[in-house]
N, C-alpha and C. Protein backbone atom coordinates (compact mmCIF):
# COMPACT_ATOMS: atom_id res chain seq x y z
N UNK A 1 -11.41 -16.47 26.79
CA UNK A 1 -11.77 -15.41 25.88
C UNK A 1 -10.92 -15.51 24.61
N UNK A 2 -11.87 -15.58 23.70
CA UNK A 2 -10.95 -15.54 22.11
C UNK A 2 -10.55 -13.96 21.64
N UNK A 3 -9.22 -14.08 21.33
CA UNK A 3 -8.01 -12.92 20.94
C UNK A 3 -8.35 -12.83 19.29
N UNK A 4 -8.70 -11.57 18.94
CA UNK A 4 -9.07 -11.45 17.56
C UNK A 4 -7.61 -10.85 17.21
N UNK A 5 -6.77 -11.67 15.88
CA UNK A 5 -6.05 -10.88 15.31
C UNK A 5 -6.34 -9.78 14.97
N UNK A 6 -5.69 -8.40 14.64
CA UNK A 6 -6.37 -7.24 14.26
C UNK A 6 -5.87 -7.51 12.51
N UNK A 7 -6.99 -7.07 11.98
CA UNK A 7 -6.47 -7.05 10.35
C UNK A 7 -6.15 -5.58 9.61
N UNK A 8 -5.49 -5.52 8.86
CA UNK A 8 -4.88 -4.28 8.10
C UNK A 8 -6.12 -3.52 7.59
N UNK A 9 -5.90 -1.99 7.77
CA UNK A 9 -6.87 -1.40 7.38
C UNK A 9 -7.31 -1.47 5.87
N UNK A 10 -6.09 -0.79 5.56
CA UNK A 10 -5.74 -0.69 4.00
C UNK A 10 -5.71 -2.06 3.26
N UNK A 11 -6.01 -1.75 2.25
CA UNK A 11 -6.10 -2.86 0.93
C UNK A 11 -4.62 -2.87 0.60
N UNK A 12 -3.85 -4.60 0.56
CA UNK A 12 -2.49 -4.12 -0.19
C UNK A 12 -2.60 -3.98 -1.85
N UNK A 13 -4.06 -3.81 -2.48
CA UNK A 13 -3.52 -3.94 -3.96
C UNK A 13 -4.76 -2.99 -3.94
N UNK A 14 -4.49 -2.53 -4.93
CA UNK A 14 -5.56 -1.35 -5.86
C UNK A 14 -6.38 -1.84 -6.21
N UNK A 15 -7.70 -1.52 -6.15
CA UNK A 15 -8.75 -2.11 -7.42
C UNK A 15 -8.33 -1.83 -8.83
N UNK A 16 -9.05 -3.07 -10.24
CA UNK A 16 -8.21 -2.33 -10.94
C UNK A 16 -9.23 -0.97 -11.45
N UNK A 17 -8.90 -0.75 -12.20
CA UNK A 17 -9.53 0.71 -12.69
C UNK A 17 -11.04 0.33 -13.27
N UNK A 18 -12.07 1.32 -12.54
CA UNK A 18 -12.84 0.69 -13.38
C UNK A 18 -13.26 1.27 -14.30
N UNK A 19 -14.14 0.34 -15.53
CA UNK A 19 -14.39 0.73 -17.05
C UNK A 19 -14.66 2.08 -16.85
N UNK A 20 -15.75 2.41 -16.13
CA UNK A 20 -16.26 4.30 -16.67
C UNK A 20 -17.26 4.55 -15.60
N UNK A 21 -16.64 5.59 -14.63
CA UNK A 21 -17.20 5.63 -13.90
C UNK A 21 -18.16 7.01 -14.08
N UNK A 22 -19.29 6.88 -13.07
CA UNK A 22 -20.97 7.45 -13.81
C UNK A 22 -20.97 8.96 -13.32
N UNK A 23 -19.77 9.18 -12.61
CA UNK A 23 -19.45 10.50 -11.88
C UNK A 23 -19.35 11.76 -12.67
N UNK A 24 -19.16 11.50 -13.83
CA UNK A 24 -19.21 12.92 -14.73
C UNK A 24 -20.12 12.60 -15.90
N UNK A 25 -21.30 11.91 -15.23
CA UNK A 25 -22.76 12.10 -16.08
C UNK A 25 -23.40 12.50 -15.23
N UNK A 26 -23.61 14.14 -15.57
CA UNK A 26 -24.53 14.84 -14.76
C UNK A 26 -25.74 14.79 -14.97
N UNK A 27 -26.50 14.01 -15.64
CA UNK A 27 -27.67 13.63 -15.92
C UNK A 27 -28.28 12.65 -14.90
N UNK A 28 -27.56 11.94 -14.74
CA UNK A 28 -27.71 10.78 -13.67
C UNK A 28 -28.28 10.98 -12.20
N UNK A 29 -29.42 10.94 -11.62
CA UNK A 29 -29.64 11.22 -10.39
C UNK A 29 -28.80 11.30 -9.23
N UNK A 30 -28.20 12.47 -8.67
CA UNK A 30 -27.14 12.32 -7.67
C UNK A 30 -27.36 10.95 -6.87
N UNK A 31 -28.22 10.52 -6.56
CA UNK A 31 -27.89 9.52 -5.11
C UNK A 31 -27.44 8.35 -6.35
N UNK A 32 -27.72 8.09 -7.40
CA UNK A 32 -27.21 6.88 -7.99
C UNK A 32 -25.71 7.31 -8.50
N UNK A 33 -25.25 8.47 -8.81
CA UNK A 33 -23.89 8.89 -8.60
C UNK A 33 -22.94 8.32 -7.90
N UNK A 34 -23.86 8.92 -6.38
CA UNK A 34 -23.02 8.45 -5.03
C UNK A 34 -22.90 7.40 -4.73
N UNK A 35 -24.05 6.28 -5.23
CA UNK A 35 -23.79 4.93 -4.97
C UNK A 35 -22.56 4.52 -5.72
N UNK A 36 -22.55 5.01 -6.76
CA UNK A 36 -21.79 4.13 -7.90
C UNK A 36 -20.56 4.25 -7.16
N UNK A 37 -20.19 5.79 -7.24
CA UNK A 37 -18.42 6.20 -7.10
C UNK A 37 -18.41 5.62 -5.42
N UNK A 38 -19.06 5.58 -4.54
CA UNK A 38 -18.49 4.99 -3.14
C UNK A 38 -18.65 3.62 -3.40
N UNK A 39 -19.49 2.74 -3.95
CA UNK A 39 -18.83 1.27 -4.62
C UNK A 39 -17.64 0.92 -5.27
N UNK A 40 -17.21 1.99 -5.93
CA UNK A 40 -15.84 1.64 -6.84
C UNK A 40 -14.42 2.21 -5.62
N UNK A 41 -15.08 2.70 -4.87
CA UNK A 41 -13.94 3.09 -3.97
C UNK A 41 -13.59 2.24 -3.10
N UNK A 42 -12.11 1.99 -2.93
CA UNK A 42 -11.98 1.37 -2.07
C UNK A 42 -11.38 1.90 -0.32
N UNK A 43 -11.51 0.98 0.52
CA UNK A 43 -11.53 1.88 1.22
C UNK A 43 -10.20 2.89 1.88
N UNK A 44 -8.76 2.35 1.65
CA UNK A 44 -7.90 3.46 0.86
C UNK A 44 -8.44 4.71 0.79
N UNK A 45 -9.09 5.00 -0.21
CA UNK A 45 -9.87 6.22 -1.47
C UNK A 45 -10.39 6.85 -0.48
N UNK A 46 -11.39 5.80 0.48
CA UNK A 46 -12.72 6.69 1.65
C UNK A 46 -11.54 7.10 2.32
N UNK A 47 -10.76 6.56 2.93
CA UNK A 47 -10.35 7.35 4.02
C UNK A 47 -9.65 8.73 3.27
N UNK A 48 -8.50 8.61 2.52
CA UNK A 48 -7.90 9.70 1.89
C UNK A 48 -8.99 10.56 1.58
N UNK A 49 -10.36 10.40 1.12
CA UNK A 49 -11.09 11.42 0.97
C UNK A 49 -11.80 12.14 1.78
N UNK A 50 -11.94 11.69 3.50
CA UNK A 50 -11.99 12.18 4.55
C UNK A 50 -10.49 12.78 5.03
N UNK A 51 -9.44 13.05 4.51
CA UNK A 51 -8.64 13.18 4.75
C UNK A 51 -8.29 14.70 4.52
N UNK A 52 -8.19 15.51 5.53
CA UNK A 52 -7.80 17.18 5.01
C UNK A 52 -6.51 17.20 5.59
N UNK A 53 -5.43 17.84 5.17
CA UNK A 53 -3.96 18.30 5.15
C UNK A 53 -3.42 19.66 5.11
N UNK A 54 -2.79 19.89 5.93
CA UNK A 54 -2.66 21.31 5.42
C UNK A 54 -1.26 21.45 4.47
N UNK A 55 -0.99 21.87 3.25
CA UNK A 55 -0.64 22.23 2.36
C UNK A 55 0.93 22.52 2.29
N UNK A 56 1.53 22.67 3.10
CA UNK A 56 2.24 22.64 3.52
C UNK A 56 3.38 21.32 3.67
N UNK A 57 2.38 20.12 4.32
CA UNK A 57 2.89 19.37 5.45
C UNK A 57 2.76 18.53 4.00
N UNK A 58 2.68 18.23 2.78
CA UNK A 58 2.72 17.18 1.81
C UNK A 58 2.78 17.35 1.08
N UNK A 59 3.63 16.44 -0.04
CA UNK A 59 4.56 15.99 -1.34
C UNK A 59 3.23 16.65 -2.18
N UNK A 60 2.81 17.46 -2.88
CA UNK A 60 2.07 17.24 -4.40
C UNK A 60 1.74 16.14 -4.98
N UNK A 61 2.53 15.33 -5.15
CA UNK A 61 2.29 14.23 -5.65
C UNK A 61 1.82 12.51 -4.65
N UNK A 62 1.29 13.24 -3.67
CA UNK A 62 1.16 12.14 -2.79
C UNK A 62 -0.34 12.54 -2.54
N UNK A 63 -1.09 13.87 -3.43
CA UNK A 63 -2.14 14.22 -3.46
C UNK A 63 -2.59 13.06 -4.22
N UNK A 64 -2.59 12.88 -5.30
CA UNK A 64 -3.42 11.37 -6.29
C UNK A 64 -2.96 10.73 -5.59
N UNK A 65 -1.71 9.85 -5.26
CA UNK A 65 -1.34 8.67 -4.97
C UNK A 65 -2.23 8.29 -3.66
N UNK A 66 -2.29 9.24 -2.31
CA UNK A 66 -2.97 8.96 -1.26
C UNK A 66 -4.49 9.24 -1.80
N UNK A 67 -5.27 9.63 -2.55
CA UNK A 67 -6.41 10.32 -2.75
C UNK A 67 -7.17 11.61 -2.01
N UNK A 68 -5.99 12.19 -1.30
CA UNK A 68 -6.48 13.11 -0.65
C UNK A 68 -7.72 14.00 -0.54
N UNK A 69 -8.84 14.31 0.30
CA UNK A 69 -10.26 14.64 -0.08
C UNK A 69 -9.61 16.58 -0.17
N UNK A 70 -8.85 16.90 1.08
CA UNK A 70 -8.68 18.35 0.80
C UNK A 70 -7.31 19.04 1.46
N UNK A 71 -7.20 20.03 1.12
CA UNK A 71 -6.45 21.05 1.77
C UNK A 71 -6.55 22.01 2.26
N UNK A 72 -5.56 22.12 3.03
CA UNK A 72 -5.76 23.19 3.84
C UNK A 72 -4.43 24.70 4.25
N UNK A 73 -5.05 25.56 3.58
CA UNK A 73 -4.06 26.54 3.50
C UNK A 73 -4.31 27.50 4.71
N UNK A 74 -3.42 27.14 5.87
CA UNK A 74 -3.65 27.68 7.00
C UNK A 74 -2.71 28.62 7.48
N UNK A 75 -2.64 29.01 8.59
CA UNK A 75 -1.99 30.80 8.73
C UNK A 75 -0.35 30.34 7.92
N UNK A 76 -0.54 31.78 7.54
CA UNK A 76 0.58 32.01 7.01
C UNK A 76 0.91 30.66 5.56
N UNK A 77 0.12 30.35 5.10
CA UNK A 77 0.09 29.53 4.30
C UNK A 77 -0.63 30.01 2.63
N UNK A 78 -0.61 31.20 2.40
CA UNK A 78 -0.69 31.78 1.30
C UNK A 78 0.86 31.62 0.41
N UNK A 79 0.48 32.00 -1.46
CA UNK A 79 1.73 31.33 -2.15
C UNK A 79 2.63 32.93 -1.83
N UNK A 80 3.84 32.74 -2.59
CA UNK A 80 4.74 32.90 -1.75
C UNK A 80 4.44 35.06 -2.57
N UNK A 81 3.46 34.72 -3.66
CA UNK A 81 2.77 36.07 -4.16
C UNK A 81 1.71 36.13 -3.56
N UNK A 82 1.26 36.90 -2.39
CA UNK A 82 -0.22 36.61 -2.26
C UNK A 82 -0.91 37.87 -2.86
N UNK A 83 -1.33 37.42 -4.20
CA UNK A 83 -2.48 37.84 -5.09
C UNK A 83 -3.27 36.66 -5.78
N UNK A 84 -4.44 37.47 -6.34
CA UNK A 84 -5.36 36.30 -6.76
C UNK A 84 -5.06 35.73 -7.58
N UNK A 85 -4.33 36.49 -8.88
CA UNK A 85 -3.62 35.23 -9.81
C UNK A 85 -2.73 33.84 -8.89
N UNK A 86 -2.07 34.75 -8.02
CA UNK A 86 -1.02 33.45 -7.26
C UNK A 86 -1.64 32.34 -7.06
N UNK A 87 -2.77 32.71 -6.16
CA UNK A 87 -3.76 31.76 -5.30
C UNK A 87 -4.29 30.90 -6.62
N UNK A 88 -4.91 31.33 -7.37
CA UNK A 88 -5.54 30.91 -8.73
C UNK A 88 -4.33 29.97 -9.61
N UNK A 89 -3.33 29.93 -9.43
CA UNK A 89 -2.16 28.98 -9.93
C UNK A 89 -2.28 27.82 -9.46
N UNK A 90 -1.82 28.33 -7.73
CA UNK A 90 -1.46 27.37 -6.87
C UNK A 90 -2.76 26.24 -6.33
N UNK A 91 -3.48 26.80 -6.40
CA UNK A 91 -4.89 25.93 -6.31
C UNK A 91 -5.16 24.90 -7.49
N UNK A 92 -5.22 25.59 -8.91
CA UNK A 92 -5.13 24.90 -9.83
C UNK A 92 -4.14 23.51 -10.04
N UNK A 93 -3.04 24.09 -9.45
CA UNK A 93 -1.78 23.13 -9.80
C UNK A 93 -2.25 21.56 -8.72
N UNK A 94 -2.76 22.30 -7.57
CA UNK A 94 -3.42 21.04 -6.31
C UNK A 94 -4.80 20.37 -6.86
N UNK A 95 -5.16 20.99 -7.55
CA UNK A 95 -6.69 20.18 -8.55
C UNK A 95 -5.91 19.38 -9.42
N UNK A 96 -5.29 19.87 -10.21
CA UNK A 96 -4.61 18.84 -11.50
C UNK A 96 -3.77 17.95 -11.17
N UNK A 97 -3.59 17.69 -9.52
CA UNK A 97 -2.91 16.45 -8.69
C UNK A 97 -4.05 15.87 -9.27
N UNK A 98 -4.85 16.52 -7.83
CA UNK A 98 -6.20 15.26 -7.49
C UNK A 98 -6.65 14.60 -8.77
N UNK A 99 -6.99 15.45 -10.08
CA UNK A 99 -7.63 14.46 -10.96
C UNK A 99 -6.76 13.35 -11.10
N UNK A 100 -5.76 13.58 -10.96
CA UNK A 100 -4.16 12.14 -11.62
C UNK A 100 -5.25 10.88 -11.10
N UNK A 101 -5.68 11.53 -9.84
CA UNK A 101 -5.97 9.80 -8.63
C UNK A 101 -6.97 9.18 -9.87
N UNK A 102 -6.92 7.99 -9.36
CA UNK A 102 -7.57 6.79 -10.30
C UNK A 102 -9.33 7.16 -10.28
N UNK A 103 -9.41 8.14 -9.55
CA UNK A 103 -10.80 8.39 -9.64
C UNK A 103 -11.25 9.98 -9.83
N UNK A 104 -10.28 10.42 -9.78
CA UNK A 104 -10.08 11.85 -10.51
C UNK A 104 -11.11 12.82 -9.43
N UNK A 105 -11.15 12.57 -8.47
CA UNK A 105 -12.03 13.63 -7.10
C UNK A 105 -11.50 14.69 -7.18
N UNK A 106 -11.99 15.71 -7.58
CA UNK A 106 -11.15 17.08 -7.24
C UNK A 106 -11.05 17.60 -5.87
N UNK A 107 -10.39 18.28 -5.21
CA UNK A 107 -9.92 18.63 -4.21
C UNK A 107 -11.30 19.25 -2.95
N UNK A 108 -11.21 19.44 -2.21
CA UNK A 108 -11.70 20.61 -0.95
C UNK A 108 -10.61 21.56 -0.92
N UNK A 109 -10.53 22.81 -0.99
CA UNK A 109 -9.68 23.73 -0.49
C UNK A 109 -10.25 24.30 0.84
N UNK A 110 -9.78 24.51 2.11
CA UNK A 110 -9.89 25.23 3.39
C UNK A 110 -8.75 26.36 3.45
């Protein structure tokens, strides 16, 4: 019986950036959207974007870098004001990660 090496999930290098992606031409028929931006993704990107976290448990800044798809603000996980301005900060501040990522996905909040 032949022994398959197992190979690395992850990509060790980034794609590089590409020219312009078709994701914020809302004119464009969604399914040719979706083709485009899950072609330019690599798969890195897919998984981080299946990826929910709760809010808590990670760096801010490991939101773009990993591509994180969402968060999750779970018990006892309101900001440290819980009013709607607060929430309305702190949410904002976790969107203006996500756009950093090379593909600029904005967040899921849970």
């Amino acid at each position: 019986m032949k022994h398959l090496r197992p190979r690395p999930l992850l990509p060790l290098r980034p794609r590089p950036n590409p020219p312009r992606p078709c994701l914020p031409e809302p004119a464009l028929p969604t399914a040719e959207r979706v083709e485009d931006l899950l072609g330019r993704m690599t798969l890195a990107e897919k998984f981080g974007q299946m990826t929910l976290v709760e809010k808590g448990s990670i760096d801010p800044a490991d939101i773009s870098t990993l591509g994180i798809g969402g968060l999750l603000s779970g018990g006892g996980g309101s900001p440290s004001q819980n009013t709607a301005e607060a929430w309305l900060e702190m949410v904002n501040e976790f969107q203006a990660e996500a756009m950093q990522s090379r593909l600029g996905i904005p967040l899921i909040m849970a």
